[in-house]
PDB file of N, CA and C in Angstrom:
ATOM      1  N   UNK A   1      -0.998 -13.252  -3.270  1.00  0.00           N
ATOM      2  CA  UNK A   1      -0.208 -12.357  -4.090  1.00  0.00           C
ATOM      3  C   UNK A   1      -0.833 -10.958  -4.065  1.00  0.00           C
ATOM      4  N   UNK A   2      -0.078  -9.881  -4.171  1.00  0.00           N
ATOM      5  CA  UNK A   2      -0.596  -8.270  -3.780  1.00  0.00           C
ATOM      6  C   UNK A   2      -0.676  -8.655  -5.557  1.00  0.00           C
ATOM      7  N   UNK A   3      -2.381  -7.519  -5.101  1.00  0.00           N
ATOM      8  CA  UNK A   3      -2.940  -7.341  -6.752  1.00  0.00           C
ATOM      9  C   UNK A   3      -2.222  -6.141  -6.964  1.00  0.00           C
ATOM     10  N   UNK A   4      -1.716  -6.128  -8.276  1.00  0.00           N
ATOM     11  CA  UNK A   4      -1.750  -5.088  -9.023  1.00  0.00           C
ATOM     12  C   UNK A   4      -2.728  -4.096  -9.705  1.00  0.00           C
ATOM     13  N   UNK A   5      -2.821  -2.680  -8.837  1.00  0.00           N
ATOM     14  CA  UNK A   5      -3.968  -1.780  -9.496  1.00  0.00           C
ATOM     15  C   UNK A   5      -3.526  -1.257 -10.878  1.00  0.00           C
ATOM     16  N   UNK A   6      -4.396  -1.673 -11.984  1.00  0.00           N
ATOM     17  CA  UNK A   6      -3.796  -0.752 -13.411  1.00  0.00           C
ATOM     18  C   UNK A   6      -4.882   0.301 -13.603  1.00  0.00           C
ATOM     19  N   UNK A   7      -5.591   1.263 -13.255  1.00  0.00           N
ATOM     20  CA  UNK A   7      -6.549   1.783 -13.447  1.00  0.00           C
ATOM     21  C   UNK A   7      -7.180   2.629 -12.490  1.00  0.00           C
ATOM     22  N   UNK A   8      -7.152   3.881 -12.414  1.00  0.00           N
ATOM     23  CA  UNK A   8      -7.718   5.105 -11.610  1.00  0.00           C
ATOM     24  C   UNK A   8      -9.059   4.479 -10.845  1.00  0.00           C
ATOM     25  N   UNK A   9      -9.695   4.088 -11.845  1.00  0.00           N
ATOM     26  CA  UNK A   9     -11.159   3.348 -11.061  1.00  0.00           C
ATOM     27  C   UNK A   9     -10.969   2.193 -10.252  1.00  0.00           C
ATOM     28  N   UNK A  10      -9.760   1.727 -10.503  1.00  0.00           N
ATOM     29  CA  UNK A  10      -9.708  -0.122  -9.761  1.00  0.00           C
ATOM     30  C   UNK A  10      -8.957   0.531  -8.545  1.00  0.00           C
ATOM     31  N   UNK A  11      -8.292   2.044  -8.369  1.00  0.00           N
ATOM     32  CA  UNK A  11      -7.713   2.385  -7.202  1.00  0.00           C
ATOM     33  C   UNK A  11      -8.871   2.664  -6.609  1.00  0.00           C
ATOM     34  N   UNK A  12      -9.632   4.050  -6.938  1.00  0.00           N
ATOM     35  CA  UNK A  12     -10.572   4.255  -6.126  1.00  0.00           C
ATOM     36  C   UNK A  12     -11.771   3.718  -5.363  1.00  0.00           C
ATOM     37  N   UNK A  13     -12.155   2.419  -6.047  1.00  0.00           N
ATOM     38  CA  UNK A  13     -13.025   1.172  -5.537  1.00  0.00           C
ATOM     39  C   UNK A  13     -11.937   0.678  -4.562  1.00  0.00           C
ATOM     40  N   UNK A  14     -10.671   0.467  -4.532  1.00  0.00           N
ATOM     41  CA  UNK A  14     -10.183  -0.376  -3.706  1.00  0.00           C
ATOM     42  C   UNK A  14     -10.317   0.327  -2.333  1.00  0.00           C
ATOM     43  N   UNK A  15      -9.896   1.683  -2.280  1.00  0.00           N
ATOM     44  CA  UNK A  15      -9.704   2.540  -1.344  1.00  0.00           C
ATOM     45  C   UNK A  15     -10.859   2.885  -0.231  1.00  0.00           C
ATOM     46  N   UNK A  16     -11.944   2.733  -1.085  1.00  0.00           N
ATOM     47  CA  UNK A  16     -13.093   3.232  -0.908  1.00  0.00           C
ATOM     48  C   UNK A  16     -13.835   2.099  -0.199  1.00  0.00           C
ATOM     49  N   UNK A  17     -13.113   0.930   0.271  1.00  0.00           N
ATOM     50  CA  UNK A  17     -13.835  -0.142   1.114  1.00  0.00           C
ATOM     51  C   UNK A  17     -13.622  -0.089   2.415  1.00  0.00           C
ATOM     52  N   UNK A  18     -15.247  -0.697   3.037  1.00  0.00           N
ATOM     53  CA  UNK A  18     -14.862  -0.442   4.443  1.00  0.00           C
ATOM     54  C   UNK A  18     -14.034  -1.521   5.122  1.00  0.00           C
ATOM     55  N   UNK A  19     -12.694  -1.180   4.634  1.00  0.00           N
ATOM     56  CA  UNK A  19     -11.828  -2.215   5.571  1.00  0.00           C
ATOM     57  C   UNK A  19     -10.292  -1.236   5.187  1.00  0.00           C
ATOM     58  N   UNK A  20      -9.375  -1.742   5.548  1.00  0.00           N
ATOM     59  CA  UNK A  20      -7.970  -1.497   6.021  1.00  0.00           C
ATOM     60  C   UNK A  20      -7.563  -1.842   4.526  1.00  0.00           C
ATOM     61  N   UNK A  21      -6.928  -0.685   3.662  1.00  0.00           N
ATOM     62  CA  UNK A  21      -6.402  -0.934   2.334  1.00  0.00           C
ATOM     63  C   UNK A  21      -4.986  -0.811   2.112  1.00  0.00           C
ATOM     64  N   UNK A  22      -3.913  -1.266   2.102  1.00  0.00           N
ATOM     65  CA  UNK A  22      -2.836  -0.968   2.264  1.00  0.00           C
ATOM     66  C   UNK A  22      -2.288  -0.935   0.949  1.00  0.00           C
ATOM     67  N   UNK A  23      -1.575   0.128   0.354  1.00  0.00           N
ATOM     68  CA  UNK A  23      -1.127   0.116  -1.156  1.00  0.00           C
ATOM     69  C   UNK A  23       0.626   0.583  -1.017  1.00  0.00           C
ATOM     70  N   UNK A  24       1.512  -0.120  -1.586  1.00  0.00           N
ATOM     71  CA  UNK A  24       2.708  -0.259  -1.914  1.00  0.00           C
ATOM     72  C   UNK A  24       2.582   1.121  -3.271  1.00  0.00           C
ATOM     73  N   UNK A  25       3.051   2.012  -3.512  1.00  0.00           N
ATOM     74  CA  UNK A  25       3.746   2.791  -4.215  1.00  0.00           C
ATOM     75  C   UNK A  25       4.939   2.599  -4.465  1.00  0.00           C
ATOM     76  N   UNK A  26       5.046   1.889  -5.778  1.00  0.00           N
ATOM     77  CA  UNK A  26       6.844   1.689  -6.168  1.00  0.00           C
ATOM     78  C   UNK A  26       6.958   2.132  -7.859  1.00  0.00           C
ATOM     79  N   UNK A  27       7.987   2.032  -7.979  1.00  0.00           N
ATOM     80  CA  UNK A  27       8.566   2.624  -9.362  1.00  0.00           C
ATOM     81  C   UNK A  27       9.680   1.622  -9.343  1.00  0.00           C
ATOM     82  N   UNK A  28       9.744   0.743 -10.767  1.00  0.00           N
ATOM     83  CA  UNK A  28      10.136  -0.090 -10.890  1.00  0.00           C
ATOM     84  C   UNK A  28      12.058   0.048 -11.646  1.00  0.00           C
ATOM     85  N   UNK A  29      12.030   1.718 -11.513  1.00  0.00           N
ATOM     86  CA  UNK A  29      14.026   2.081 -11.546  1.00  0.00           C
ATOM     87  C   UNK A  29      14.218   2.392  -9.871  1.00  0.00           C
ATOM     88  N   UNK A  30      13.266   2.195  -9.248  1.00  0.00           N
ATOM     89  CA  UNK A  30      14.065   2.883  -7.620  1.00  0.00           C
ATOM     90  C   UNK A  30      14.603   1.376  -6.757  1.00  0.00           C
ATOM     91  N   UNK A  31      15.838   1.201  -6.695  1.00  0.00           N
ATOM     92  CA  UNK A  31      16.031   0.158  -5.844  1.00  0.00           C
ATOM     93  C   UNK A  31      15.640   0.138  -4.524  1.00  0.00           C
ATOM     94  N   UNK A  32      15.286   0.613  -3.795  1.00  0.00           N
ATOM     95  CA  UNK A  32      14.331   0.777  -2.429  1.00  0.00           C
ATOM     96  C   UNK A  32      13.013   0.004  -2.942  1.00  0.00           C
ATOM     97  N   UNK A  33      12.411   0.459  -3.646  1.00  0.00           N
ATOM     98  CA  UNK A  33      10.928  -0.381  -3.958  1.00  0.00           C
ATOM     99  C   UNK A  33      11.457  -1.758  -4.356  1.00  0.00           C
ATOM    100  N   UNK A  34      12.559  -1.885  -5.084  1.00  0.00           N
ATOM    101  CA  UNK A  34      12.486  -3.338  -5.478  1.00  0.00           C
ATOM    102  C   UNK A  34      13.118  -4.690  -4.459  1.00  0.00           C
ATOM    103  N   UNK A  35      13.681  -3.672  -3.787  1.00  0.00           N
ATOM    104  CA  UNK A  35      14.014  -4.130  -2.149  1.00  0.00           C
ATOM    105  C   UNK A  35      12.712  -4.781  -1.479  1.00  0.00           C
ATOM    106  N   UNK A  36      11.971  -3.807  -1.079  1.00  0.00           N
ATOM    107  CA  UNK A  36      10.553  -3.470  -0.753  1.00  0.00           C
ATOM    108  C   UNK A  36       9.919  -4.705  -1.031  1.00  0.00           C
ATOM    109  N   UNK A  37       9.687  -5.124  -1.978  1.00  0.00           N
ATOM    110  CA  UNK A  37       8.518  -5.437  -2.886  1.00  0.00           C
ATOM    111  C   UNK A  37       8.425  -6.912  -2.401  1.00  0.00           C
ATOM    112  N   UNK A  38       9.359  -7.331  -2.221  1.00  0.00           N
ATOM    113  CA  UNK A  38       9.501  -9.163  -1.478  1.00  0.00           C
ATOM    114  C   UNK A  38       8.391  -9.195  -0.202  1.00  0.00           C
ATOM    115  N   UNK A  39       9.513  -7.824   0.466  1.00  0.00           N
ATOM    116  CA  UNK A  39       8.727  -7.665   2.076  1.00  0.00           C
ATOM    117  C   UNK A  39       6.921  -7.263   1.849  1.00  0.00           C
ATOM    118  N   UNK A  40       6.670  -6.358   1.482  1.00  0.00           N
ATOM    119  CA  UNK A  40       5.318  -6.556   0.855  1.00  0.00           C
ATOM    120  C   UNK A  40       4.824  -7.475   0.914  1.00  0.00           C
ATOM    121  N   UNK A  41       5.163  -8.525  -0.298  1.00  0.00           N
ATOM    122  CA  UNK A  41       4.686  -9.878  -0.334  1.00  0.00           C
ATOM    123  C   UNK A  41       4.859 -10.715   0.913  1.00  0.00           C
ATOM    124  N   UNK A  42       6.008 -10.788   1.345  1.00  0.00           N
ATOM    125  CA  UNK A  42       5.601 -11.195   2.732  1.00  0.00           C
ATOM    126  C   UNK A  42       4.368 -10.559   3.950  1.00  0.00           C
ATOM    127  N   UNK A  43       4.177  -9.427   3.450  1.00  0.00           N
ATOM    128  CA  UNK A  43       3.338  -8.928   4.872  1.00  0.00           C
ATOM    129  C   UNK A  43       1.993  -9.524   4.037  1.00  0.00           C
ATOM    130  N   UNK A  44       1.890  -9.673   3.162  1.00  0.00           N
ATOM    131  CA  UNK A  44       0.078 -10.084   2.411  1.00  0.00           C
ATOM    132  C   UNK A  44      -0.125 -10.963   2.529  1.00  0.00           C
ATOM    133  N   UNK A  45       1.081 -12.068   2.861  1.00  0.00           N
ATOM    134  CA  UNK A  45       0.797 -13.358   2.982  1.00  0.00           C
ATOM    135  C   UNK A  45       0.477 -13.704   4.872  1.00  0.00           C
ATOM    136  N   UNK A  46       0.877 -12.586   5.305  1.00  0.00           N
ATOM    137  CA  UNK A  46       0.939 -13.023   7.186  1.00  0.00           C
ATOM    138  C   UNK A  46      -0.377 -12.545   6.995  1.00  0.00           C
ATOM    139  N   UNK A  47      -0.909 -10.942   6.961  1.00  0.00           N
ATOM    140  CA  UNK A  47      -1.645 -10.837   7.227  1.00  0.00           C
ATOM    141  C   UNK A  47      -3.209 -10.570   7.201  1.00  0.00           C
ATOM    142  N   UNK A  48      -3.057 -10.788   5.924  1.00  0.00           N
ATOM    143  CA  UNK A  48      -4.159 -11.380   4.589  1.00  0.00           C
ATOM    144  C   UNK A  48      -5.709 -12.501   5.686  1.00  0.00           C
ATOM    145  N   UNK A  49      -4.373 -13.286   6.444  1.00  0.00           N
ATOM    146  CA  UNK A  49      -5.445 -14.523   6.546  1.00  0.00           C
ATOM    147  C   UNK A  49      -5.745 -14.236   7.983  1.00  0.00           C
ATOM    148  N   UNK A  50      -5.584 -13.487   9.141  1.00  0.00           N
ATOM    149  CA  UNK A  50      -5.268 -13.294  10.291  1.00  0.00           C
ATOM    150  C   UNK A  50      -6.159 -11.768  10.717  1.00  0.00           C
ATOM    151  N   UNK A  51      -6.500 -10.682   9.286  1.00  0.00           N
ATOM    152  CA  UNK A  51      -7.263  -9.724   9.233  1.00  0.00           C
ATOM    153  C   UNK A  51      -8.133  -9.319   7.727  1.00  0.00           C
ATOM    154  N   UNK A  52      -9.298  -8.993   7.942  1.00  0.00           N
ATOM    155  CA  UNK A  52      -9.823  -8.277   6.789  1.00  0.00           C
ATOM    156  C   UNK A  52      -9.124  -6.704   6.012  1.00  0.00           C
ATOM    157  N   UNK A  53      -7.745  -7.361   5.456  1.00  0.00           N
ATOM    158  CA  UNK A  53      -6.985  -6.013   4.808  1.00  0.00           C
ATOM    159  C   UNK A  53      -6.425  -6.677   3.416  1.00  0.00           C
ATOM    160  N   UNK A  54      -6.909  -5.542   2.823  1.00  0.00           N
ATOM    161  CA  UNK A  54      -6.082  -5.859   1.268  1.00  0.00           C
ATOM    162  C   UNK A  54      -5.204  -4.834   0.821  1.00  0.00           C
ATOM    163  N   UNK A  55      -4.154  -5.880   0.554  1.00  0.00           N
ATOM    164  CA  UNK A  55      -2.581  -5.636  -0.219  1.00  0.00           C
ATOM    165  C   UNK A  55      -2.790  -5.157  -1.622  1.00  0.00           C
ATOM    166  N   UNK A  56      -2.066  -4.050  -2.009  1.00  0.00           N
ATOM    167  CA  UNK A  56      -2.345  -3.837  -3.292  1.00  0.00           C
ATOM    168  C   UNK A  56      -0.895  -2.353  -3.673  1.00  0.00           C
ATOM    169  N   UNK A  57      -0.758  -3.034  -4.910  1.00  0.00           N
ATOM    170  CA  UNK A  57       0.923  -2.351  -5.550  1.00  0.00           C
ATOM    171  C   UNK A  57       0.439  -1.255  -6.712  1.00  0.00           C
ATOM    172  N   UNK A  58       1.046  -0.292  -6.328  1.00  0.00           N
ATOM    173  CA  UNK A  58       0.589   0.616  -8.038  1.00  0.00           C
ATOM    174  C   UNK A  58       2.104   1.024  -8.890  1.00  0.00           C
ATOM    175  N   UNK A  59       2.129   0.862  -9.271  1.00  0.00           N
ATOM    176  CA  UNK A  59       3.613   1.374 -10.533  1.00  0.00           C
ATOM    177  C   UNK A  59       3.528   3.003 -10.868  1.00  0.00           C
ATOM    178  N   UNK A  60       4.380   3.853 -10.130  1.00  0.00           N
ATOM    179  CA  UNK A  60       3.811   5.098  -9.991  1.00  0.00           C
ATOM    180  C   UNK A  60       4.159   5.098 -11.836  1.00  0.00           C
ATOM    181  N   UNK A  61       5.078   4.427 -12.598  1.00  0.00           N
ATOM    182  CA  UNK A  61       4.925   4.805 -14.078  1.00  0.00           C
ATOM    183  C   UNK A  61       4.063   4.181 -14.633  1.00  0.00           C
ATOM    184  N   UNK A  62       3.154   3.682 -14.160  1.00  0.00           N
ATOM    185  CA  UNK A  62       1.862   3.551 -14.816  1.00  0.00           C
ATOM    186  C   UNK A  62       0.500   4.260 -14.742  1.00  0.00           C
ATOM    187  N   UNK A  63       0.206   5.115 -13.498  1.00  0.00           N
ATOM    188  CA  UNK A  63      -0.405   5.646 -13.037  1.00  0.00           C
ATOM    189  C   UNK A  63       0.023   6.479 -12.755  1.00  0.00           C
ATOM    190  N   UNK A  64       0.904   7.428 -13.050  1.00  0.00           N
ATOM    191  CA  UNK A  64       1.543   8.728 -12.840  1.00  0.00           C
ATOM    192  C   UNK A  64       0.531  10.051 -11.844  1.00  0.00           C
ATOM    193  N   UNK A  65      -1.100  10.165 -12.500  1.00  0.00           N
ATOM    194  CA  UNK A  65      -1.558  10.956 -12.348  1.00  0.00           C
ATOM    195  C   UNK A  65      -2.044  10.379 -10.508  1.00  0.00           C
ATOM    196  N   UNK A  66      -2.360   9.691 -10.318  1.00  0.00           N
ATOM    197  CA  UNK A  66      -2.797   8.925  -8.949  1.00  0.00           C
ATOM    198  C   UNK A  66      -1.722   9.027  -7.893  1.00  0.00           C
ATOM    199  N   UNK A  67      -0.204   9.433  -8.115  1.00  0.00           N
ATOM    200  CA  UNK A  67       0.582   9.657  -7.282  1.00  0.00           C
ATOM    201  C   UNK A  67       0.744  10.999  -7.368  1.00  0.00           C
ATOM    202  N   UNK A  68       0.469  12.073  -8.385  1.00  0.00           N
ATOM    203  CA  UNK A  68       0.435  12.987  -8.067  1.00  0.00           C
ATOM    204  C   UNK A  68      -0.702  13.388  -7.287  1.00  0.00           C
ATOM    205  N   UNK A  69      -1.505  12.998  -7.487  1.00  0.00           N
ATOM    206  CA  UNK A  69      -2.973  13.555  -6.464  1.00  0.00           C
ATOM    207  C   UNK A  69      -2.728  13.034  -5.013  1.00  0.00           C
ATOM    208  N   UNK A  70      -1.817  11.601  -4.723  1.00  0.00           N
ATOM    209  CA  UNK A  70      -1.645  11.581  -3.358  1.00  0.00           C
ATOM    210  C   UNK A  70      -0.156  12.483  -2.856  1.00  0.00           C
ATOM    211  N   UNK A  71       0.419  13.049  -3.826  1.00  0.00           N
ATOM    212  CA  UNK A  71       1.548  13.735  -3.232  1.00  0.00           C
ATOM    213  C   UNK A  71       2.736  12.794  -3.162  1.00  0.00           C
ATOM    214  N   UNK A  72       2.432  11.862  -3.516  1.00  0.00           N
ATOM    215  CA  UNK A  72       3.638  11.114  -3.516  1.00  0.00           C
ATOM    216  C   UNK A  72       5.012  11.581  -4.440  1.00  0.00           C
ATOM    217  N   UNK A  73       6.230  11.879  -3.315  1.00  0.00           N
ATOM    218  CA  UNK A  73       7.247  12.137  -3.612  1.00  0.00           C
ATOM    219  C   UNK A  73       8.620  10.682  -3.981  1.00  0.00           C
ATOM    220  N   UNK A  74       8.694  10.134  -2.761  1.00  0.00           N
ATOM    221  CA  UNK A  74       9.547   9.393  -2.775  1.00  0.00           C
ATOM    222  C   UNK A  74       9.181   7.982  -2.921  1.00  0.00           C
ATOM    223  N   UNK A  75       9.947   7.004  -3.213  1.00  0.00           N
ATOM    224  CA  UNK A  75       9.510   5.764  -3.772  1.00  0.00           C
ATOM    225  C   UNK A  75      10.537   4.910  -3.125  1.00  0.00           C
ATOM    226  N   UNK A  76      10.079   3.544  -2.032  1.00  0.00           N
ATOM    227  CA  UNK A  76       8.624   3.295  -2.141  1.00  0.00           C
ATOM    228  C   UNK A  76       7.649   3.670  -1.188  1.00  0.00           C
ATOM    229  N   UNK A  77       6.397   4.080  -1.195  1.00  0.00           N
ATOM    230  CA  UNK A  77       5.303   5.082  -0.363  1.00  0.00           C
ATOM    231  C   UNK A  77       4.508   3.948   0.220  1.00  0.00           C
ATOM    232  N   UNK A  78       4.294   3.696   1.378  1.00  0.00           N
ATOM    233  CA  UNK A  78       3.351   2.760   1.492  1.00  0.00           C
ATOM    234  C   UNK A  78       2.091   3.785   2.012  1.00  0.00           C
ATOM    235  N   UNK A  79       0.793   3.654   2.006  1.00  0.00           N
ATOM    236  CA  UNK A  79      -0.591   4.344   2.371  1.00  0.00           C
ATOM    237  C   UNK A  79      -1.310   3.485   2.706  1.00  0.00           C
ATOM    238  N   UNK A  80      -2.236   3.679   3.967  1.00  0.00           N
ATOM    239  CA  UNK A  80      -3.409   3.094   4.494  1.00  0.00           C
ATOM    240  C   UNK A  80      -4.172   3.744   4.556  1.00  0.00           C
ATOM    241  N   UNK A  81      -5.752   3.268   3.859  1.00  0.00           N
ATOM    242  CA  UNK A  81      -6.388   3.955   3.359  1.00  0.00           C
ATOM    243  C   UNK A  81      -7.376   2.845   4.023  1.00  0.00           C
ATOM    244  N   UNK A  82      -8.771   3.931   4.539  1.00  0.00           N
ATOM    245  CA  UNK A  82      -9.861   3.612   4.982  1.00  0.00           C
ATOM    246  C   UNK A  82     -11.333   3.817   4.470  1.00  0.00           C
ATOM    247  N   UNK A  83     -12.311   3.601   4.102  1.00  0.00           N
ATOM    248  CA  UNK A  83     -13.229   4.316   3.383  1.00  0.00           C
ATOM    249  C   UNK A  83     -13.059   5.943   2.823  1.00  0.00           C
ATOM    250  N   UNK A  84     -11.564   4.970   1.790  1.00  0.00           N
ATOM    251  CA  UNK A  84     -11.114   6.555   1.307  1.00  0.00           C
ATOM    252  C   UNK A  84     -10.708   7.782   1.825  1.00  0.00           C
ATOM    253  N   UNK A  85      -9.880   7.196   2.972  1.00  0.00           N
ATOM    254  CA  UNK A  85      -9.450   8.150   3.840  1.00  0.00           C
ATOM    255  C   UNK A  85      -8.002   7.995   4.432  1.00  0.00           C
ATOM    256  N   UNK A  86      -7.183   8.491   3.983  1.00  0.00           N
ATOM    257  CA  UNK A  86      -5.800   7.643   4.192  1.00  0.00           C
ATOM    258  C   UNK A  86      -5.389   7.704   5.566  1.00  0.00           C
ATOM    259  N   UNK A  87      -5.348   7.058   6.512  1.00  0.00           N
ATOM    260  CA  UNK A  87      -5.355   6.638   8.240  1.00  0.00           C
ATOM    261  C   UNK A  87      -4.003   6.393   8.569  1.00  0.00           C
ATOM    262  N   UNK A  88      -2.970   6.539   7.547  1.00  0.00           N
ATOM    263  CA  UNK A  88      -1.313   6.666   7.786  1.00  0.00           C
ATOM    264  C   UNK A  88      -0.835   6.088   6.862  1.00  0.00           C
ATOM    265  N   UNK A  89       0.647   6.833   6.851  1.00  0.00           N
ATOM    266  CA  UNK A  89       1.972   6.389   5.810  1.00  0.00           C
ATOM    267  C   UNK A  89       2.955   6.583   6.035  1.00  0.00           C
ATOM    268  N   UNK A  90       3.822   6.056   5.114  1.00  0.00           N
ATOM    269  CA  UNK A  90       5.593   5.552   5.630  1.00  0.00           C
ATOM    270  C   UNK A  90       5.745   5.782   3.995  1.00  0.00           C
ATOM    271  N   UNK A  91       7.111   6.563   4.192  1.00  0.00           N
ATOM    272  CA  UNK A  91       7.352   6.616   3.196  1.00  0.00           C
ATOM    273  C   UNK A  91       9.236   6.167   3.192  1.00  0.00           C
ATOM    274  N   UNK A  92       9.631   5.068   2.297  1.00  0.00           N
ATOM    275  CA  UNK A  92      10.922   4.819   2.326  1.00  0.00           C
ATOM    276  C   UNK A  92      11.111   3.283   2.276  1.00  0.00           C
ATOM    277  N   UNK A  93       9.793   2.754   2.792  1.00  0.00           N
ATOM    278  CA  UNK A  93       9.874   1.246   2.725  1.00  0.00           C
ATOM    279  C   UNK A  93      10.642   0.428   3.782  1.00  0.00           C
ATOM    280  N   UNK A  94      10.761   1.249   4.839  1.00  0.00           N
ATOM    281  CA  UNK A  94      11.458   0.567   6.270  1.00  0.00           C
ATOM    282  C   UNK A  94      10.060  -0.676   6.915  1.00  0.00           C
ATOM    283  N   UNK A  95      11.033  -1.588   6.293  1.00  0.00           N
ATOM    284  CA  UNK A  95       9.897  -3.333   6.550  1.00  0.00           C
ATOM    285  C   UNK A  95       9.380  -2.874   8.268  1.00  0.00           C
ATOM    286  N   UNK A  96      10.072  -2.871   9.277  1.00  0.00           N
ATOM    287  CA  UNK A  96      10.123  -2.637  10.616  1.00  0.00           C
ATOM    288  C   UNK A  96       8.631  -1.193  11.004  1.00  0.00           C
ATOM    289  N   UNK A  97       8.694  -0.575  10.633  1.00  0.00           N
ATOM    290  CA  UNK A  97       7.845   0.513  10.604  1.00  0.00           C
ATOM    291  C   UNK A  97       6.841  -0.232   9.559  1.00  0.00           C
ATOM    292  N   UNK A  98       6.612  -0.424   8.537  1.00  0.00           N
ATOM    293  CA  UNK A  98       5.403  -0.788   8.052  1.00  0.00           C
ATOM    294  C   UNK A  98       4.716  -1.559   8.730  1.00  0.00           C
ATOM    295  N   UNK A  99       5.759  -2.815   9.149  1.00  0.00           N
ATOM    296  CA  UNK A  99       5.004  -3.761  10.316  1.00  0.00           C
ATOM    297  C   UNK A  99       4.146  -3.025  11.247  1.00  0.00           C
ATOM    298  N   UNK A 100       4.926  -2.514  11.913  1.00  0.00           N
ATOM    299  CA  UNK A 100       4.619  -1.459  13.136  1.00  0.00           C
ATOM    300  C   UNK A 100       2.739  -1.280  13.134  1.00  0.00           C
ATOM    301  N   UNK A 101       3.551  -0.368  11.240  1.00  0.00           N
ATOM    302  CA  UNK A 101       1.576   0.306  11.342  1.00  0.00           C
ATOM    303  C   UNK A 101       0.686  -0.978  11.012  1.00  0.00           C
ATOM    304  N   UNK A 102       0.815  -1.733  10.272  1.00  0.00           N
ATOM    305  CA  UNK A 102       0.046  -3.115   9.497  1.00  0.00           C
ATOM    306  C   UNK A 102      -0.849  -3.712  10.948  1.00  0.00           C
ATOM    307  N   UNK A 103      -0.019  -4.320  12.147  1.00  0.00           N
ATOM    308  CA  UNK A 103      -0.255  -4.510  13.276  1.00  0.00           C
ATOM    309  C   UNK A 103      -1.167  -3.576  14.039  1.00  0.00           C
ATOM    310  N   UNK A 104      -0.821  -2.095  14.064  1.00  0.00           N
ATOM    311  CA  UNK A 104      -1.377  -1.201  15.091  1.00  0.00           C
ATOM    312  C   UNK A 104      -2.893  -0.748  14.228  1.00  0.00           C
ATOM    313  N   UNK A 105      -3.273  -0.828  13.093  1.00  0.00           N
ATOM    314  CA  UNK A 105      -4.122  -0.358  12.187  1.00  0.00           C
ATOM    315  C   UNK A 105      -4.969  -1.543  12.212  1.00  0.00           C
ATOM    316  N   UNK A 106      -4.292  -2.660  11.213  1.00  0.00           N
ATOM    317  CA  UNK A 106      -5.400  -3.954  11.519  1.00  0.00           C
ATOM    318  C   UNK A 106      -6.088  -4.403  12.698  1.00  0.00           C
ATOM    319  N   UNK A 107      -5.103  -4.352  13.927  1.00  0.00           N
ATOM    320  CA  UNK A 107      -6.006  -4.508  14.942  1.00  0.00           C
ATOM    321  C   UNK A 107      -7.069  -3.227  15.380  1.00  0.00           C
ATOM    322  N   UNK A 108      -7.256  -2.262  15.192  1.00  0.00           N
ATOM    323  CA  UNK A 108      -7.729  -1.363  15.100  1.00  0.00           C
ATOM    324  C   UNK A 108      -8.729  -1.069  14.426  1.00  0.00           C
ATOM    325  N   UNK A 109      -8.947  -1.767  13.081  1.00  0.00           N
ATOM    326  CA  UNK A 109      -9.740  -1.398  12.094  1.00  0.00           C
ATOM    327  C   UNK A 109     -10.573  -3.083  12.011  1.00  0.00           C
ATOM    328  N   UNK A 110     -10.404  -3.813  13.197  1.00  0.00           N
ATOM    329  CA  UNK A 110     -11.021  -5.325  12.367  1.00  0.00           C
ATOM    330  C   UNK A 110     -11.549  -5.742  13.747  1.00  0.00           C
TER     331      UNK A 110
END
């Protein structure tokens, strides 16, 4: 199951590991994220066990200030983030393109 980050500090520890961090940005009135959010769960479950990468969801209305510091406009944002270094993003939640990067990054980063 993708953890849920509630907390500025539980983002920045997550981000800040040396491995492949992948975080779902959704807002829980945008029907695109809630679209989204299955496929998500499906990609944590493929590729969870197959690479060293962790899945993780933030509620931009819970954390408001953490999507403004990444610039996040549109919802849902996906970000890959490397020892705190964001290594690519998709923004819109196209399952096909997230794959894309999940694949081209994990193998890359593991």
């Amino acid at each position: 199951m993708v953890t849920a980050i509630t907390s500025a500090n539980q983002f920045n520890q997550a981000i800040n590991q040396d491995k492949l961090v992948i975080v779902n940005f959704f807002a829980t009135w945008s029907g695109p994220s809630n679209v989204f959010s299955s496929t998500f769960e499906k990609f944590e479950r493929e590729y969870t066990n197959a690479f060293d990468v962790e899945f993780l969801k933030l509620d931009a209305d819970e954390l408001n200030s953490i999507v403004d510091e990444q610039g996040i406009r549109g919802f849902p944002t996906v970000i890959f983030y490397k020892n705190g270094s964001v290594v690519d993003k998709e923004i819109g939640g196209n399952p096909r393109a997230v794959q894309e990067k999940i694949n081209t990054l994990a193998e890359e980063y593991n």
